[in-house]
N, C-alpha and C. Protein backbone atom coordinates (compact mmCIF):
# COMPACT_ATOMS: atom_id res chain seq x y z
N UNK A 1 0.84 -1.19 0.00
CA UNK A 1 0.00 0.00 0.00
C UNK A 1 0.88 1.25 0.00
N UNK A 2 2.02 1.26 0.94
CA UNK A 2 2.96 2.21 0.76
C UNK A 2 3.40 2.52 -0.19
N UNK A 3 3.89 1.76 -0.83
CA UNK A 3 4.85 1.96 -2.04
C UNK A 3 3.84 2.46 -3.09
N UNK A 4 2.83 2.14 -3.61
CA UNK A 4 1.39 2.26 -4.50
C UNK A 4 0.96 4.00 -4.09
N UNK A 5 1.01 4.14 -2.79
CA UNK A 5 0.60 5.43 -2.59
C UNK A 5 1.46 6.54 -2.96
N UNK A 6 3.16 6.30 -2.61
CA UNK A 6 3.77 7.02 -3.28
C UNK A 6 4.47 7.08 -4.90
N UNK A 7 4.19 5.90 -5.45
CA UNK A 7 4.32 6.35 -7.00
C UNK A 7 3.14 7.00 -6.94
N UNK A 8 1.95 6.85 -6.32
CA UNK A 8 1.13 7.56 -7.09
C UNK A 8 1.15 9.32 -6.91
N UNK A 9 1.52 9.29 -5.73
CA UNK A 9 1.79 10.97 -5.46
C UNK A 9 2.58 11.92 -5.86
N UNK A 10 4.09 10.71 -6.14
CA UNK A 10 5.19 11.26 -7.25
C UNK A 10 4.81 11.46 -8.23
N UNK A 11 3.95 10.35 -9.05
CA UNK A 11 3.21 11.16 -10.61
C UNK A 11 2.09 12.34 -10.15
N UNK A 12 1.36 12.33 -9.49
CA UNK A 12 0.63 13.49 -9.60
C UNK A 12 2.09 14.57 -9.27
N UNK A 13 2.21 14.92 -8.21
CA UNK A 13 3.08 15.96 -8.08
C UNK A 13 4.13 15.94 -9.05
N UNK A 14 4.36 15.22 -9.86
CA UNK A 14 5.14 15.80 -11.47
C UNK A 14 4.00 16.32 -12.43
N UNK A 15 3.05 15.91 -12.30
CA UNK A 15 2.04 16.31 -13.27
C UNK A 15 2.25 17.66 -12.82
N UNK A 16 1.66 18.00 -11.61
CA UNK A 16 1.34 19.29 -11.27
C UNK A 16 1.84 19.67 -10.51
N UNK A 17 3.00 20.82 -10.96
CA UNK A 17 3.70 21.24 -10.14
C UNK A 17 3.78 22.21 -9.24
N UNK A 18 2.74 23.27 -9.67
CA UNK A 18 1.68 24.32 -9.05
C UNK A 18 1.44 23.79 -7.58
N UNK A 19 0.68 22.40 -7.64
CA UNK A 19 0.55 22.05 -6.76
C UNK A 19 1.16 21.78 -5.67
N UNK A 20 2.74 21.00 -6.11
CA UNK A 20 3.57 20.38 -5.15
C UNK A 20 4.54 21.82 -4.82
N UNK A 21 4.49 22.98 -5.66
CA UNK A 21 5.31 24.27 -4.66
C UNK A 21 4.33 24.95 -3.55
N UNK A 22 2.75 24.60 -3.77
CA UNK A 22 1.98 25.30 -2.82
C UNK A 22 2.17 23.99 -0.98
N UNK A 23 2.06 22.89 -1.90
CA UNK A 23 2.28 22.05 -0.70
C UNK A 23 3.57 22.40 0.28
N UNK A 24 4.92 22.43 -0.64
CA UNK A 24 6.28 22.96 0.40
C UNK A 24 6.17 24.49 0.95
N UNK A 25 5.85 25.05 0.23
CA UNK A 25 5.29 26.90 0.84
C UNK A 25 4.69 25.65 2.37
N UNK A 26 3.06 25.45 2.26
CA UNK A 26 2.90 25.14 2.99
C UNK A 26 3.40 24.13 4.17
N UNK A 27 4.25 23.51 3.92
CA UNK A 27 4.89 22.98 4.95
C UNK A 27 6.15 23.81 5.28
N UNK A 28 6.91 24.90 4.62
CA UNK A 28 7.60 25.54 4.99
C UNK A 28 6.93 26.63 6.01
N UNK A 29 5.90 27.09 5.49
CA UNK A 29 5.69 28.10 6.45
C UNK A 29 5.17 27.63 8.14
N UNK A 30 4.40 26.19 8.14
CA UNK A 30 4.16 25.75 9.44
C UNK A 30 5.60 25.27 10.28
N UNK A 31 6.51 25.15 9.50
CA UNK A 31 8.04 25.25 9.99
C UNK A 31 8.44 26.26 11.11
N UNK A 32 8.11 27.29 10.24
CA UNK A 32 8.61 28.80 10.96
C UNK A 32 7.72 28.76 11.89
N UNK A 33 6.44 28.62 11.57
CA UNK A 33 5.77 29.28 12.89
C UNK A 33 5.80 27.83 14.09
N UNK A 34 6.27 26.81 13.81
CA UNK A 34 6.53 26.06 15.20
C UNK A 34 7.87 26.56 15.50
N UNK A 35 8.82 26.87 14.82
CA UNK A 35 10.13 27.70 15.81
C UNK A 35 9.66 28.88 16.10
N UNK A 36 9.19 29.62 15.72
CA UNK A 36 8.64 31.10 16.30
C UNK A 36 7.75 30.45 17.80
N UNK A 37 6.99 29.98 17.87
CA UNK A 37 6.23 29.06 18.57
C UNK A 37 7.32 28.52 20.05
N UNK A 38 8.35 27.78 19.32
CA UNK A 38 9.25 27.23 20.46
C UNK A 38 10.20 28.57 20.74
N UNK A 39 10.25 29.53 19.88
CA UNK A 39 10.55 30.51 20.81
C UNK A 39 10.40 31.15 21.78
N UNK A 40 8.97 31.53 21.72
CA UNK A 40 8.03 32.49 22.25
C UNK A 40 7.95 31.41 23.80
N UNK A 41 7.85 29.98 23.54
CA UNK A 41 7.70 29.65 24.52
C UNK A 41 9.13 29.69 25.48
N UNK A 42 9.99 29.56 24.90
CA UNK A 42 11.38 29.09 25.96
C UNK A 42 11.16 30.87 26.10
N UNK A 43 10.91 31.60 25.60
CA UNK A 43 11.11 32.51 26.33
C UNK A 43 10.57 32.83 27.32
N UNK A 44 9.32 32.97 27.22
CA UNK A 44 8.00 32.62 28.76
C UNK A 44 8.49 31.83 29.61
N UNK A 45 8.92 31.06 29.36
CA UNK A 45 10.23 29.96 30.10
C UNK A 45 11.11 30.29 31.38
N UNK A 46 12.04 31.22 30.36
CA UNK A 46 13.25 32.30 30.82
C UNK A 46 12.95 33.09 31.72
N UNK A 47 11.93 34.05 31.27
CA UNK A 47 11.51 34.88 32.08
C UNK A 47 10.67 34.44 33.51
N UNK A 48 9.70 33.20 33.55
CA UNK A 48 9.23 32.66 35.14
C UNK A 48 10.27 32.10 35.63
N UNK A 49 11.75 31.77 35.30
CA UNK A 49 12.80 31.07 36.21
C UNK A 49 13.33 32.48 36.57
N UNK A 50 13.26 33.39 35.88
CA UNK A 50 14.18 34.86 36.60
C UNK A 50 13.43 35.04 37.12
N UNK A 51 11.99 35.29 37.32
CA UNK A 51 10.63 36.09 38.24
C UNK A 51 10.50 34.94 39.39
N UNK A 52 11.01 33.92 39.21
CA UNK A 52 11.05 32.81 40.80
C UNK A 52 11.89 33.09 41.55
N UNK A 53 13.20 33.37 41.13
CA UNK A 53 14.45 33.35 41.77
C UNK A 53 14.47 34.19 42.73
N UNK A 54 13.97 35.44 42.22
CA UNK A 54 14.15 36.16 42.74
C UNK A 54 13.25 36.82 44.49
N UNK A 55 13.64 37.17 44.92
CA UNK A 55 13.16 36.94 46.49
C UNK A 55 11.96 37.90 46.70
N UNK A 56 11.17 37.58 47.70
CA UNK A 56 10.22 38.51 47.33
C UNK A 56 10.11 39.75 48.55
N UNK A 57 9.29 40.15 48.50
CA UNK A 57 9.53 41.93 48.74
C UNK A 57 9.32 41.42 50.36
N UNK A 58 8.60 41.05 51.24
CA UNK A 58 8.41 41.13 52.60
C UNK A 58 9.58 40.21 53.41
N UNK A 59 10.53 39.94 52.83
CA UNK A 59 11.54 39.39 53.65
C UNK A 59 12.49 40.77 54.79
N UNK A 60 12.78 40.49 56.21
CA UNK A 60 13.40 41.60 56.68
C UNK A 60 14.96 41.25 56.22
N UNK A 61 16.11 42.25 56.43
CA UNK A 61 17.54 42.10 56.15
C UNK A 61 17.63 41.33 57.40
N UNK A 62 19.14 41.04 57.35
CA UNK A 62 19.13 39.76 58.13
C UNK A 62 19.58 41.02 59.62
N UNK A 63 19.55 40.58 61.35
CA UNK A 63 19.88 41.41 61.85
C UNK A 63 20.53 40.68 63.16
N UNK A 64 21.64 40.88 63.50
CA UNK A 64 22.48 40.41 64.50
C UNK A 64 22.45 40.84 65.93
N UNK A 65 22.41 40.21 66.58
CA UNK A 65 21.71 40.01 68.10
C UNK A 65 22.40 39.70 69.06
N UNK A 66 23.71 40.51 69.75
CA UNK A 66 24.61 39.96 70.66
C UNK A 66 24.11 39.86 72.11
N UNK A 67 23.95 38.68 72.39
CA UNK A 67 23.23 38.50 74.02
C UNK A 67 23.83 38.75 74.87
């Protein structure tokens, strides 16, 4: 069945080639937008490990106590 399905897709997409540059456009462009995508996310990422780290406002400085 494999093999049958792709001769047959290789002859169409030689027939028509219109077709098979709109198909790579289209798989090129869902390319970009899953790295734009894994960008956007590691960056959201980046930024909640710096906004954790960091300490938050009601802590006192530390203060030394000689008995």
């Amino acid at each position: 069945v494999e093999s049958m399905v792709s001769d047959r897709l290789s002859a169409f997409l030689e027939e028509n080639p219109a077709v098979a540059k709109r198909i790579i456009a289209k798989a090129v462009d869902a390319q970009h937008a899953r790295l734009a995508a894994r960008k956007a996310r590691d960056l959201t990422r980046r930024k909640n490990a710096l906004e954790i780290s960091a300490l938050p406002g009601k802590l006192a400085d530390c203060q030394e106590s000689d008995p």
